[in-house]
Every structure is written in C-alpha cells, then in structure tokens.
PDB file of N, CA and C in Angstrom:
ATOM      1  N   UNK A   1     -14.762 -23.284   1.666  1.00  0.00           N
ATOM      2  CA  UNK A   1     -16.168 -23.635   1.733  1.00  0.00           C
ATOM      3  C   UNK A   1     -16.560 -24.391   0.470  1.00  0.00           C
ATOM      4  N   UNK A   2     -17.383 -25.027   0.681  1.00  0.00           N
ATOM      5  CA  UNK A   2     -17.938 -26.210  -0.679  1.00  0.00           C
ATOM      6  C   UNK A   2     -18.817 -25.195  -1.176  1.00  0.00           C
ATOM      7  N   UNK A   3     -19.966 -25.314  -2.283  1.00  0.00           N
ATOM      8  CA  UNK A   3     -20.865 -25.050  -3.153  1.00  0.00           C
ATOM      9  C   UNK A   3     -21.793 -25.372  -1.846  1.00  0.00           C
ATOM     10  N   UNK A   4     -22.165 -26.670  -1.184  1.00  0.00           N
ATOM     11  CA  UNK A   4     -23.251 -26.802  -0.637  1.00  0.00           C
ATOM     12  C   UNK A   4     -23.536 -25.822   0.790  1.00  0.00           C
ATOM     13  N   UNK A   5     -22.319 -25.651   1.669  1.00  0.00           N
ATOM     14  CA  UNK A   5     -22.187 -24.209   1.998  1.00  0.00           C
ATOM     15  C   UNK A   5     -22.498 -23.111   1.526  1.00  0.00           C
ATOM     16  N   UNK A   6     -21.981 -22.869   0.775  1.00  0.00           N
ATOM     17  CA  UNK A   6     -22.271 -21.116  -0.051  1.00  0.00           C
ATOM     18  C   UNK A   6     -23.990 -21.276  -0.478  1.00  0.00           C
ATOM     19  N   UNK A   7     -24.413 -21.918  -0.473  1.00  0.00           N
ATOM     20  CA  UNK A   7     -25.684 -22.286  -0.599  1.00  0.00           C
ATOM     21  C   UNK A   7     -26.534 -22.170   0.796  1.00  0.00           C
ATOM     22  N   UNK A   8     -26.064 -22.547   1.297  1.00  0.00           N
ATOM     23  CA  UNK A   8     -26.605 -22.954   3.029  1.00  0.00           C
ATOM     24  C   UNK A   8     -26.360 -21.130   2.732  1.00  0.00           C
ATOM     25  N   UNK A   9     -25.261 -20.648   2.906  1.00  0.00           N
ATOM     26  CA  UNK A   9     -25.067 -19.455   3.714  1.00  0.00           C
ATOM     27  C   UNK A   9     -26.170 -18.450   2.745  1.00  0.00           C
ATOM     28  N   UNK A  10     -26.032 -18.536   1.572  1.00  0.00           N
ATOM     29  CA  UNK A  10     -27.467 -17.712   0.996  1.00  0.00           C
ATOM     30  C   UNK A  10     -28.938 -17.840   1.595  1.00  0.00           C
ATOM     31  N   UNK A  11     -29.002 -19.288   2.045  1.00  0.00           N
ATOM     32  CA  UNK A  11     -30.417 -18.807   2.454  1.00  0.00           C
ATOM     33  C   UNK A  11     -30.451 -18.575   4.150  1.00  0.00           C
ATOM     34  N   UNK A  12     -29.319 -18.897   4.482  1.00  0.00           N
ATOM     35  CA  UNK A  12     -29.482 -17.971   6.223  1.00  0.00           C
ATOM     36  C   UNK A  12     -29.262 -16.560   6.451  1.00  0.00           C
ATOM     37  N   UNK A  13     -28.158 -15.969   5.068  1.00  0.00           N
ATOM     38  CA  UNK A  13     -27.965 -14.436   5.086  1.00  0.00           C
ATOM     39  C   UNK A  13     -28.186 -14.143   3.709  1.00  0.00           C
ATOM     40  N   UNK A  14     -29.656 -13.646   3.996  1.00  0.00           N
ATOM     41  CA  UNK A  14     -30.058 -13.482   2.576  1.00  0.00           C
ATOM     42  C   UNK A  14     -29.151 -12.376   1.839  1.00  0.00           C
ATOM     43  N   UNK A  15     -28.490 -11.351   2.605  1.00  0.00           N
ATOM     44  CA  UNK A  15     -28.347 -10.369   2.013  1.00  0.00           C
ATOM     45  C   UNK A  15     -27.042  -9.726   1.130  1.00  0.00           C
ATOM     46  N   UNK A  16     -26.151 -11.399   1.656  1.00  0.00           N
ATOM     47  CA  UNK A  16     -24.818 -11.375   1.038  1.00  0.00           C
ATOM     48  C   UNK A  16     -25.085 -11.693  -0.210  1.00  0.00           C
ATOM     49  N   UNK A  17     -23.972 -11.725  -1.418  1.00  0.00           N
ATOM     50  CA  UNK A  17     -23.868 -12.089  -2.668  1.00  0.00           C
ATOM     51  C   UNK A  17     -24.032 -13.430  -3.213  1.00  0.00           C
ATOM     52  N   UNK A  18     -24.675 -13.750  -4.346  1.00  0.00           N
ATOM     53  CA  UNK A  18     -24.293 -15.194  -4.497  1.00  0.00           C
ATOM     54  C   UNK A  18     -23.195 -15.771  -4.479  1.00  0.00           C
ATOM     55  N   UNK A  19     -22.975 -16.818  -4.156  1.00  0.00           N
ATOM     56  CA  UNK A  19     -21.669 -17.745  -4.140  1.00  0.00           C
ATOM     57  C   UNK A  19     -20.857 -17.186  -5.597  1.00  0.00           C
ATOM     58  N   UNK A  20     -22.056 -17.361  -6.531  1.00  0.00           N
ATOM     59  CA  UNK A  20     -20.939 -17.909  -8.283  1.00  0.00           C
ATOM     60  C   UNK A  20     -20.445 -16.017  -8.292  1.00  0.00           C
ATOM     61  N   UNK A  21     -20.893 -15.444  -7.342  1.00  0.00           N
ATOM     62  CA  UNK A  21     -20.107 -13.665  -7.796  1.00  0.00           C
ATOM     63  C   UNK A  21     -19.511 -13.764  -6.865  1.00  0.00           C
ATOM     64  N   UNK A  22     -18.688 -14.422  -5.854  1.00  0.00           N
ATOM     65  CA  UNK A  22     -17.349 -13.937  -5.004  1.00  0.00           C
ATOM     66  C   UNK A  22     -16.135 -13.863  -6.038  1.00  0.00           C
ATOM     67  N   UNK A  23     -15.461 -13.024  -6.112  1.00  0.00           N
ATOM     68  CA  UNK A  23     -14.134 -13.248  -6.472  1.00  0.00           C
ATOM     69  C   UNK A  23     -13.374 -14.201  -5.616  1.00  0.00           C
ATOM     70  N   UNK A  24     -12.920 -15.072  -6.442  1.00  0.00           N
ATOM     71  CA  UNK A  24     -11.481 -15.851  -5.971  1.00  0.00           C
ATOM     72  C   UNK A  24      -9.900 -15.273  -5.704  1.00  0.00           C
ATOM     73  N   UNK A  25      -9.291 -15.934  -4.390  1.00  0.00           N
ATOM     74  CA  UNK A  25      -8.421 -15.549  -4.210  1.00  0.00           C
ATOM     75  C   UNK A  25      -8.391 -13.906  -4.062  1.00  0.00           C
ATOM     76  N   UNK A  26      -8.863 -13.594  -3.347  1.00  0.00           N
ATOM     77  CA  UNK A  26      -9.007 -12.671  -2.545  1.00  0.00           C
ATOM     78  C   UNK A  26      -9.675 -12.300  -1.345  1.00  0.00           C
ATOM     79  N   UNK A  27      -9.555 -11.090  -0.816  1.00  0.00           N
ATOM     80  CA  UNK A  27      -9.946 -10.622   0.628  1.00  0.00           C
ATOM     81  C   UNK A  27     -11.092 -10.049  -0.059  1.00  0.00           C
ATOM     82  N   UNK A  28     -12.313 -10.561   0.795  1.00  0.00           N
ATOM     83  CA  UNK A  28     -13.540  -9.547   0.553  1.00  0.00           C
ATOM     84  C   UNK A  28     -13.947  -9.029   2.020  1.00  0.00           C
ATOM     85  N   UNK A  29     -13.316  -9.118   3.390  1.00  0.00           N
ATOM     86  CA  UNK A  29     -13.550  -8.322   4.328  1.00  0.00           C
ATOM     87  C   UNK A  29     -12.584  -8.508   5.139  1.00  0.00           C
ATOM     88  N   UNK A  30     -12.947  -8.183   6.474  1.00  0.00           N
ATOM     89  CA  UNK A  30     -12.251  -8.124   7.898  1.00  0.00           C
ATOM     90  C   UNK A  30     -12.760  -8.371   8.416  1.00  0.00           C
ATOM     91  N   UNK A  31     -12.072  -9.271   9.910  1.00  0.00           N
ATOM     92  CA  UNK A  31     -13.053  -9.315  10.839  1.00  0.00           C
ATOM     93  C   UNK A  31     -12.050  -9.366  12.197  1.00  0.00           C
ATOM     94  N   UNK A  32     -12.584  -9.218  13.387  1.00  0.00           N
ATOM     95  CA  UNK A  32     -11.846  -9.285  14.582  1.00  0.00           C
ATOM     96  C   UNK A  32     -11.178 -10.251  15.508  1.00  0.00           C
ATOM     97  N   UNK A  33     -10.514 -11.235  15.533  1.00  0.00           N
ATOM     98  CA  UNK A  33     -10.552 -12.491  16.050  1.00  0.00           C
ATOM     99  C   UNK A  33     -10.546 -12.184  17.372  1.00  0.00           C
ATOM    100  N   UNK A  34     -11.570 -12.776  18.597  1.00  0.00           N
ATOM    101  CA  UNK A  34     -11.908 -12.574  19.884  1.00  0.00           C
ATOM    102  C   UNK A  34     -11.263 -13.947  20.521  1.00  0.00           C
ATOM    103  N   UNK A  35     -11.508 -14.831  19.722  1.00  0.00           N
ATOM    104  CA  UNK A  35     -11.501 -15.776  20.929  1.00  0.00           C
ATOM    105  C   UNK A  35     -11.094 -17.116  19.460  1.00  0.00           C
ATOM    106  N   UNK A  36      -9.920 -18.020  20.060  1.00  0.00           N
ATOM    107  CA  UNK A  36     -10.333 -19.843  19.320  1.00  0.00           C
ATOM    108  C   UNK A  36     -10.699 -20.806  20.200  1.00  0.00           C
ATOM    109  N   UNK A  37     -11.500 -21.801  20.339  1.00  0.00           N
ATOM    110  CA  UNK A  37     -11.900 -22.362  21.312  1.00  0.00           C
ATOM    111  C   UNK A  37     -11.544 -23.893  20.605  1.00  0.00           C
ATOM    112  N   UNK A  38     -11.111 -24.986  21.317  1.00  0.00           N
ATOM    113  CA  UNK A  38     -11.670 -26.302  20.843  1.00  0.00           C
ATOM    114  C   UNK A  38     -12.824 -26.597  20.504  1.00  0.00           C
ATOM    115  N   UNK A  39     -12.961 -27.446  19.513  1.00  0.00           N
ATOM    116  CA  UNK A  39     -14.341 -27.479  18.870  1.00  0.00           C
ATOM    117  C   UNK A  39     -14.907 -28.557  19.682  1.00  0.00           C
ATOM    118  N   UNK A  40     -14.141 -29.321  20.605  1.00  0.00           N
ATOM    119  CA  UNK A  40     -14.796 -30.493  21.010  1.00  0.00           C
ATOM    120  C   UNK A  40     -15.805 -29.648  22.873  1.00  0.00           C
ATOM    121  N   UNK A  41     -15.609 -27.969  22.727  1.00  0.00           N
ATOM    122  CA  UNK A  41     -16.463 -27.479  23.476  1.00  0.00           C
ATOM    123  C   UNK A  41     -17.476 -27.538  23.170  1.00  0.00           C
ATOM    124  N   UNK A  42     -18.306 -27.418  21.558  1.00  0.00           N
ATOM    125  CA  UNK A  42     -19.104 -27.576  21.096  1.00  0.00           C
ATOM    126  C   UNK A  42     -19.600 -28.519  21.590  1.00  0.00           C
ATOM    127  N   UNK A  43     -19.333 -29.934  21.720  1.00  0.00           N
ATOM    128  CA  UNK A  43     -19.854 -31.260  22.072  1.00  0.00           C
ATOM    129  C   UNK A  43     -20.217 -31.463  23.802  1.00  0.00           C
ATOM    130  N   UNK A  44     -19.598 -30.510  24.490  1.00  0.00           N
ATOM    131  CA  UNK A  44     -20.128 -30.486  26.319  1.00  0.00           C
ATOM    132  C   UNK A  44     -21.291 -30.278  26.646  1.00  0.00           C
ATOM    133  N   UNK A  45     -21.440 -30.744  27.793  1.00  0.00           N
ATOM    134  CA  UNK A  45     -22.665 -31.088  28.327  1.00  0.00           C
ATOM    135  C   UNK A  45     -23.220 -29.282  28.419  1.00  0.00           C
ATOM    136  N   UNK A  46     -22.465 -28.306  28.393  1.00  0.00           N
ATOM    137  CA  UNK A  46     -22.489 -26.741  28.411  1.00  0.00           C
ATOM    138  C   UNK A  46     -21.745 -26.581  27.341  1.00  0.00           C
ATOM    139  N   UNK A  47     -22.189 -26.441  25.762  1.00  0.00           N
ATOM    140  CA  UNK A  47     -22.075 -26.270  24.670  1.00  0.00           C
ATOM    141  C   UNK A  47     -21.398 -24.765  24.407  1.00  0.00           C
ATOM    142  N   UNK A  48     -20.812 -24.424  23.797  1.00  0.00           N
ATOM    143  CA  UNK A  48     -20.702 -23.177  23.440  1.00  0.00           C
ATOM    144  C   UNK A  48     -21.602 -22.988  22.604  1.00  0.00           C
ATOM    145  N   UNK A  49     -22.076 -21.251  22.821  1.00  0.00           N
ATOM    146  CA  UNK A  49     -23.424 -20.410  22.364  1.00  0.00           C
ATOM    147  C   UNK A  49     -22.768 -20.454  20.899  1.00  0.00           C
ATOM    148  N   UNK A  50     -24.168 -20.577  20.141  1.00  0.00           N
ATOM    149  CA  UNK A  50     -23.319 -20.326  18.621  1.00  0.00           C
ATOM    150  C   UNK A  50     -25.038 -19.624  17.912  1.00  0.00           C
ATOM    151  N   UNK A  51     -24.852 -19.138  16.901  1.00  0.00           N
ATOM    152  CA  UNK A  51     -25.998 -18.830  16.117  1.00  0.00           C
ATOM    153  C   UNK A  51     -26.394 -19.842  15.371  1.00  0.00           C
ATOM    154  N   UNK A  52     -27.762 -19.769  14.919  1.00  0.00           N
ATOM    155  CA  UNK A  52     -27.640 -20.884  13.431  1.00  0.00           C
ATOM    156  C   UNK A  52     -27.074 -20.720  12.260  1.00  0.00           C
ATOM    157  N   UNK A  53     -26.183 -19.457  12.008  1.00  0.00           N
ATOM    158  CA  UNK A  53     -25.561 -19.334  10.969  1.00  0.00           C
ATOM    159  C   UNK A  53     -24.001 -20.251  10.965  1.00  0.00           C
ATOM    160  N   UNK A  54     -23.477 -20.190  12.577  1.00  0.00           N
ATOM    161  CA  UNK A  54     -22.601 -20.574  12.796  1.00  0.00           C
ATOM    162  C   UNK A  54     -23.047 -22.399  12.631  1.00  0.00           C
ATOM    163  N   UNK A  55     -23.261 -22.390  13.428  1.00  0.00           N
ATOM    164  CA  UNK A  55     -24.151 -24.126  13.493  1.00  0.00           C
ATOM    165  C   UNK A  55     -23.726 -24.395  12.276  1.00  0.00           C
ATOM    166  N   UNK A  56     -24.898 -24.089  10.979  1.00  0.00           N
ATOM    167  CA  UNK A  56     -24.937 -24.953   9.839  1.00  0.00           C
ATOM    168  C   UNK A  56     -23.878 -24.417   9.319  1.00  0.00           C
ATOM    169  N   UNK A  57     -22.999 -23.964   9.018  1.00  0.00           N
ATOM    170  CA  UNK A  57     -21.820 -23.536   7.774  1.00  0.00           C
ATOM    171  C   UNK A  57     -20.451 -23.685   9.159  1.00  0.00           C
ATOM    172  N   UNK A  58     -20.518 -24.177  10.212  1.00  0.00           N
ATOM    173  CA  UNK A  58     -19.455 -24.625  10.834  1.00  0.00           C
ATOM    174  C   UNK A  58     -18.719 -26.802  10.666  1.00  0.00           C
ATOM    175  N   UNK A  59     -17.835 -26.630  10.914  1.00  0.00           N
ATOM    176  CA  UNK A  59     -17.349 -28.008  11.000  1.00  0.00           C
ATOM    177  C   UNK A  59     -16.556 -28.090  12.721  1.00  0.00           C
ATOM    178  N   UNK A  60     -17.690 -28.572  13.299  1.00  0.00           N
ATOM    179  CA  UNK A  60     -17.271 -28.910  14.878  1.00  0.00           C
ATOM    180  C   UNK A  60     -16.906 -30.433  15.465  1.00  0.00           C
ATOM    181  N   UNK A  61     -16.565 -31.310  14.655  1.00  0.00           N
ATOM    182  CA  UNK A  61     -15.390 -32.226  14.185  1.00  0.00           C
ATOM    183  C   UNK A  61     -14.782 -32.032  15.583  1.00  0.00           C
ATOM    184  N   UNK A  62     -14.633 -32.910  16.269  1.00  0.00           N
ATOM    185  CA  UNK A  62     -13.362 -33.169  17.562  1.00  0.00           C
ATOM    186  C   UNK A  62     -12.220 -32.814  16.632  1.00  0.00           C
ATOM    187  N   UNK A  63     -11.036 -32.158  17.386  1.00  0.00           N
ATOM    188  CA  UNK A  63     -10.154 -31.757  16.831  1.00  0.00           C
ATOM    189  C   UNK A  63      -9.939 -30.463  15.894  1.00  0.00           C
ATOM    190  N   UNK A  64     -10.854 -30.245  16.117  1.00  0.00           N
ATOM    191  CA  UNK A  64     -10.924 -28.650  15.496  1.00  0.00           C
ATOM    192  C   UNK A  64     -10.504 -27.644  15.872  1.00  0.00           C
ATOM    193  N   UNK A  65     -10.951 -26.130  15.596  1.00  0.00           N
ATOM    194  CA  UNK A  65     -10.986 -25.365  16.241  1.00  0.00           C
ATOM    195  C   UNK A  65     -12.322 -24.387  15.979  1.00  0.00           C
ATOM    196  N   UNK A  66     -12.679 -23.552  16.873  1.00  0.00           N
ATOM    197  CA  UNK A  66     -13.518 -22.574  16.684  1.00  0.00           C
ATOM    198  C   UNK A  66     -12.740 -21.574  16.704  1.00  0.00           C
ATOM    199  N   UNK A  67     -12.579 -20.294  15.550  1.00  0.00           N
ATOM    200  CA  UNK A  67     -12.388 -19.326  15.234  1.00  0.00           C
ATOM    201  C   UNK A  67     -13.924 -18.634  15.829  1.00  0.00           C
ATOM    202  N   UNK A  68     -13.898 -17.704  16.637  1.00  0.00           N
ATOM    203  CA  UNK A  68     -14.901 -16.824  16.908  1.00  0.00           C
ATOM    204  C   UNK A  68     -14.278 -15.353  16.884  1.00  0.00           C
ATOM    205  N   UNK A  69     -15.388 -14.247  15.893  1.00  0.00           N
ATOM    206  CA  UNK A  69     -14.989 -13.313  15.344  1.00  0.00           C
ATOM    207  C   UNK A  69     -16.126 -12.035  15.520  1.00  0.00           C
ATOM    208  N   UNK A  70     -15.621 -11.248  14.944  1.00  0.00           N
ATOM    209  CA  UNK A  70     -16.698 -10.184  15.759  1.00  0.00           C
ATOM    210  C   UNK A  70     -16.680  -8.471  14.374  1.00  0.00           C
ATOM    211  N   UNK A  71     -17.497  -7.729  14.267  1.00  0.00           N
ATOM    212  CA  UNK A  71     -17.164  -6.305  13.754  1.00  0.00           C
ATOM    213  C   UNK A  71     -16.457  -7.201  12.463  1.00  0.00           C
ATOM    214  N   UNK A  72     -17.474  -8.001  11.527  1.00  0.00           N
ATOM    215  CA  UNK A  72     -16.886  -8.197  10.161  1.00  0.00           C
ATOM    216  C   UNK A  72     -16.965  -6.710   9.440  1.00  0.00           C
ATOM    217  N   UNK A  73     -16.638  -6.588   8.325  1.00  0.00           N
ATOM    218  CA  UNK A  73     -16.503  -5.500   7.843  1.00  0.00           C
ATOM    219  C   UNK A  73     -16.044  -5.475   6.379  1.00  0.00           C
ATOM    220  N   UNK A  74     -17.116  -5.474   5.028  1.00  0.00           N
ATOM    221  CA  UNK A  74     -16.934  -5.667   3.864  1.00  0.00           C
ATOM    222  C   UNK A  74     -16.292  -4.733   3.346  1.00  0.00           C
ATOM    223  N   UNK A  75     -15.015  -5.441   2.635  1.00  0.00           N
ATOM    224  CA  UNK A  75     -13.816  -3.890   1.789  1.00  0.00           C
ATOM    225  C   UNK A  75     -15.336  -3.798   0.612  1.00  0.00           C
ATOM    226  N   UNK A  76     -14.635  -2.712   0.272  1.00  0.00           N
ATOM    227  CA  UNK A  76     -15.237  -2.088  -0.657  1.00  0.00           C
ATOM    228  C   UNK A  76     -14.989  -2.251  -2.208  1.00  0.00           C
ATOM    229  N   UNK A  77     -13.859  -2.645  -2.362  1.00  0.00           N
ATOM    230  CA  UNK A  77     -13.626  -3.465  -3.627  1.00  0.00           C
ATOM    231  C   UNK A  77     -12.898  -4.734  -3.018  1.00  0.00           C
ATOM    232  N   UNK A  78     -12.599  -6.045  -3.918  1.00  0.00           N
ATOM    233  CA  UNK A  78     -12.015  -7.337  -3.521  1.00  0.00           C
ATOM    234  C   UNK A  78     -10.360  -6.565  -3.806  1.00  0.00           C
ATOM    235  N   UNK A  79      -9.578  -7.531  -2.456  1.00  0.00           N
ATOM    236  CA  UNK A  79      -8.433  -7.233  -2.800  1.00  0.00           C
ATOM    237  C   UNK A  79      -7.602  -8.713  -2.963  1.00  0.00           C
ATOM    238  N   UNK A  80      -6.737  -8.990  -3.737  1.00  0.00           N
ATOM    239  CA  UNK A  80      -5.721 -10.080  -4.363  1.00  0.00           C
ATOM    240  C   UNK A  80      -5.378 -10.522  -3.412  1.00  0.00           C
ATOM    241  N   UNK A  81      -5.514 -11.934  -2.901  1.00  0.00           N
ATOM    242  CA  UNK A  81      -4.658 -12.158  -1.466  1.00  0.00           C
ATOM    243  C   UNK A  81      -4.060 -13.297  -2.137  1.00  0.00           C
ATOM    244  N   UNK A  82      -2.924 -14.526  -1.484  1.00  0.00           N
ATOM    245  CA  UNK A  82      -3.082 -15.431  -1.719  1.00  0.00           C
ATOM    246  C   UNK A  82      -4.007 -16.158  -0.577  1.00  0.00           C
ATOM    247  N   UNK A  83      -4.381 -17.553  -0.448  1.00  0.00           N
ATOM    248  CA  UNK A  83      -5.087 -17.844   0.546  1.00  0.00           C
ATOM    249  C   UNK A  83      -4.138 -18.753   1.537  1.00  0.00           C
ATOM    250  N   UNK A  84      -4.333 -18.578   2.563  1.00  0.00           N
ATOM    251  CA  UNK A  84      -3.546 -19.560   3.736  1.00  0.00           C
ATOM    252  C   UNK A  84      -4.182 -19.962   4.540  1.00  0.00           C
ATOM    253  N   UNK A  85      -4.040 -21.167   5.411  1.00  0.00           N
ATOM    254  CA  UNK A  85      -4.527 -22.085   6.540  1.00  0.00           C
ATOM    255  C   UNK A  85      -4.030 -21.290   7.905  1.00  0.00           C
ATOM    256  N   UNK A  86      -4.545 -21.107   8.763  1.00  0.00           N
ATOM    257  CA  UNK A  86      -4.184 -20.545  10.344  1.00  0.00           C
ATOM    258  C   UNK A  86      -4.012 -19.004   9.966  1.00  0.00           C
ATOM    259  N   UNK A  87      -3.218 -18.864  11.090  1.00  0.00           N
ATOM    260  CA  UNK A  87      -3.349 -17.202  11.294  1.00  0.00           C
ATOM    261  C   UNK A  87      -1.726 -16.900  10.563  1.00  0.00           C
ATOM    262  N   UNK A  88      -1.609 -15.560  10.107  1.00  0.00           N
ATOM    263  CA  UNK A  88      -0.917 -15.023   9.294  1.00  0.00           C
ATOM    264  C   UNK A  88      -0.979 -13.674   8.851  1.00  0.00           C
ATOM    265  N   UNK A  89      -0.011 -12.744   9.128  1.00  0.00           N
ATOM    266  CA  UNK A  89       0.316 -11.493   8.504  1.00  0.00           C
ATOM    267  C   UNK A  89       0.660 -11.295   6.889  1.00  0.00           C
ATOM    268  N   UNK A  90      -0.253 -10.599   6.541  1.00  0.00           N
ATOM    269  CA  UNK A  90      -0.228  -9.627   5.312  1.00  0.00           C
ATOM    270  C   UNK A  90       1.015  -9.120   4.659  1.00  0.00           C
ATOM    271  N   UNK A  91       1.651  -8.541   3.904  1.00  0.00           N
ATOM    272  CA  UNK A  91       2.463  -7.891   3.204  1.00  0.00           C
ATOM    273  C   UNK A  91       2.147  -6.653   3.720  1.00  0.00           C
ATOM    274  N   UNK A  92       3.131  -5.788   3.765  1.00  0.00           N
ATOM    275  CA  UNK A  92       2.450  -4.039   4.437  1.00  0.00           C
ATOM    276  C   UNK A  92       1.627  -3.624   3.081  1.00  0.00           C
ATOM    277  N   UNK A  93       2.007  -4.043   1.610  1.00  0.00           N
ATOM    278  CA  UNK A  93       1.546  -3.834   0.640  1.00  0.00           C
ATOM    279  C   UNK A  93      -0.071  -3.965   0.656  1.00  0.00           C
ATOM    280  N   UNK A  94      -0.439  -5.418   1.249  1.00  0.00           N
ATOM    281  CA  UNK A  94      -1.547  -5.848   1.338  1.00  0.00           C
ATOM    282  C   UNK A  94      -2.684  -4.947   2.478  1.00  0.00           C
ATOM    283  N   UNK A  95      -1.706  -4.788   3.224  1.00  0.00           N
ATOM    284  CA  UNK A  95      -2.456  -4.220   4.509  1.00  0.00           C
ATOM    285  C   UNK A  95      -2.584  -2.626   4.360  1.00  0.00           C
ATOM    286  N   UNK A  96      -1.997  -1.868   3.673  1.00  0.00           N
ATOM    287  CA  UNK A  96      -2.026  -1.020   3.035  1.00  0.00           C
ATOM    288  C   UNK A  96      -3.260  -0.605   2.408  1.00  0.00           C
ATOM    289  N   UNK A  97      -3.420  -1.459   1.151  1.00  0.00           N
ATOM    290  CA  UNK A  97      -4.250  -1.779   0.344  1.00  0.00           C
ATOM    291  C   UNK A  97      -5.834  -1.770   1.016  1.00  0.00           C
ATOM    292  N   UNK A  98      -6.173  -2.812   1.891  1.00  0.00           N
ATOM    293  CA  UNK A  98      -7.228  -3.286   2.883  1.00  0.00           C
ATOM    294  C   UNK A  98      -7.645  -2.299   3.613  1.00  0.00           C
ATOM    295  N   UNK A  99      -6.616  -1.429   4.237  1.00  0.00           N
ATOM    296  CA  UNK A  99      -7.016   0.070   5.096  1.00  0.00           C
ATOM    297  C   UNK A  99      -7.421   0.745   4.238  1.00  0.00           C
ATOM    298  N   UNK A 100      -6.930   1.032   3.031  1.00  0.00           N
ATOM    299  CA  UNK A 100      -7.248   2.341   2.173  1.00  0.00           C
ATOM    300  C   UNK A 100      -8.803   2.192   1.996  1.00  0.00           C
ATOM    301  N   UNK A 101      -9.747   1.053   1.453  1.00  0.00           N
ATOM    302  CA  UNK A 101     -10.607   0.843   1.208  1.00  0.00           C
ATOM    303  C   UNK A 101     -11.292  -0.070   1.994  1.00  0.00           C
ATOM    304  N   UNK A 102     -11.439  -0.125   3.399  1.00  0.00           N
ATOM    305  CA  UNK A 102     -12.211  -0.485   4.318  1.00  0.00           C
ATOM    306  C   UNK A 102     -13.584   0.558   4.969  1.00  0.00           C
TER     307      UNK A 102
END
C-alpha cells in the first residue's frame, strides 16, 4: 500500500492505527480467503458488490485479481513475517507463533 492509501484507509476506518505506527514486515492479522475473482468483474455490466472501503483502497485494473476475505482478526502483538506476492504457507514456526496470540 502507498502513504496515499494508508491515508484513504484512516479516514474510512477510523478506528485502525495510523499508517506511521504499523510495524513493518510483519503479520498484524488474519483473515479468511472466500473467494478470488477477476478484477475485470468489477468492470460488468453486473459489477461485483464491494464496500466503499473496498472501492477506494482497491486496484481493479483489468488483469487483476480480487482477493475477497472475511472474519479479519487482529494478532495481538505484530509477528516477523517476511512479505510475499500470492498465496503462500508459513513456517510451522510462524504459524505457531500467529495461533498462540490470535
């Protein structure tokens, strides 16, 4: 996410943290993956339903994808991740870690 995002997302969810206090490189929650959709559904004449949170802090770009997610769920302290692109399994170390304090 850019600065001008993390910005956007403060004033649609007031109740998360500021941007400049996330820890880097790490996991600060969970969430459920339900569904990925092409993003160029977004663009049909029968749009996929989205919130305005999703709307403004999404990139629905032909060629995309929609990640749709569900039951986020903030750990309780940040845990060390490295960061990766697409979907991907944890270290048992990591996942370990994430259960203990979820």
């Amino acid at each position: 996410m850019t600065k001008e995002d993390l910005e956007t997302a403060e004033i649609l969810i007031p109740e998360i943290p500021k941007f400049y206090t996330w820890p880097m490189g790490c996991a600060i929650c969970v969430v459920e993956l339900f569904d990925c959709v092409p993003s160029s559904r977004y663009h049909d004449p029968q749009p996929l339903l989205l919130t305005q949170q999703e709307v403004a802090l999404g990139d629905y770009t032909i060629g995309r994808w929609v990640w749709r997610t569900q039951n986020l769920r903030p750990l309780k302290e940040p845990v060390p991740i490295l960061g990766r692109q697409g979907l991907w399994i944890p270290d048992p170390d990591t996942v370990n870690k994430i259960q203990s304090i979820l």
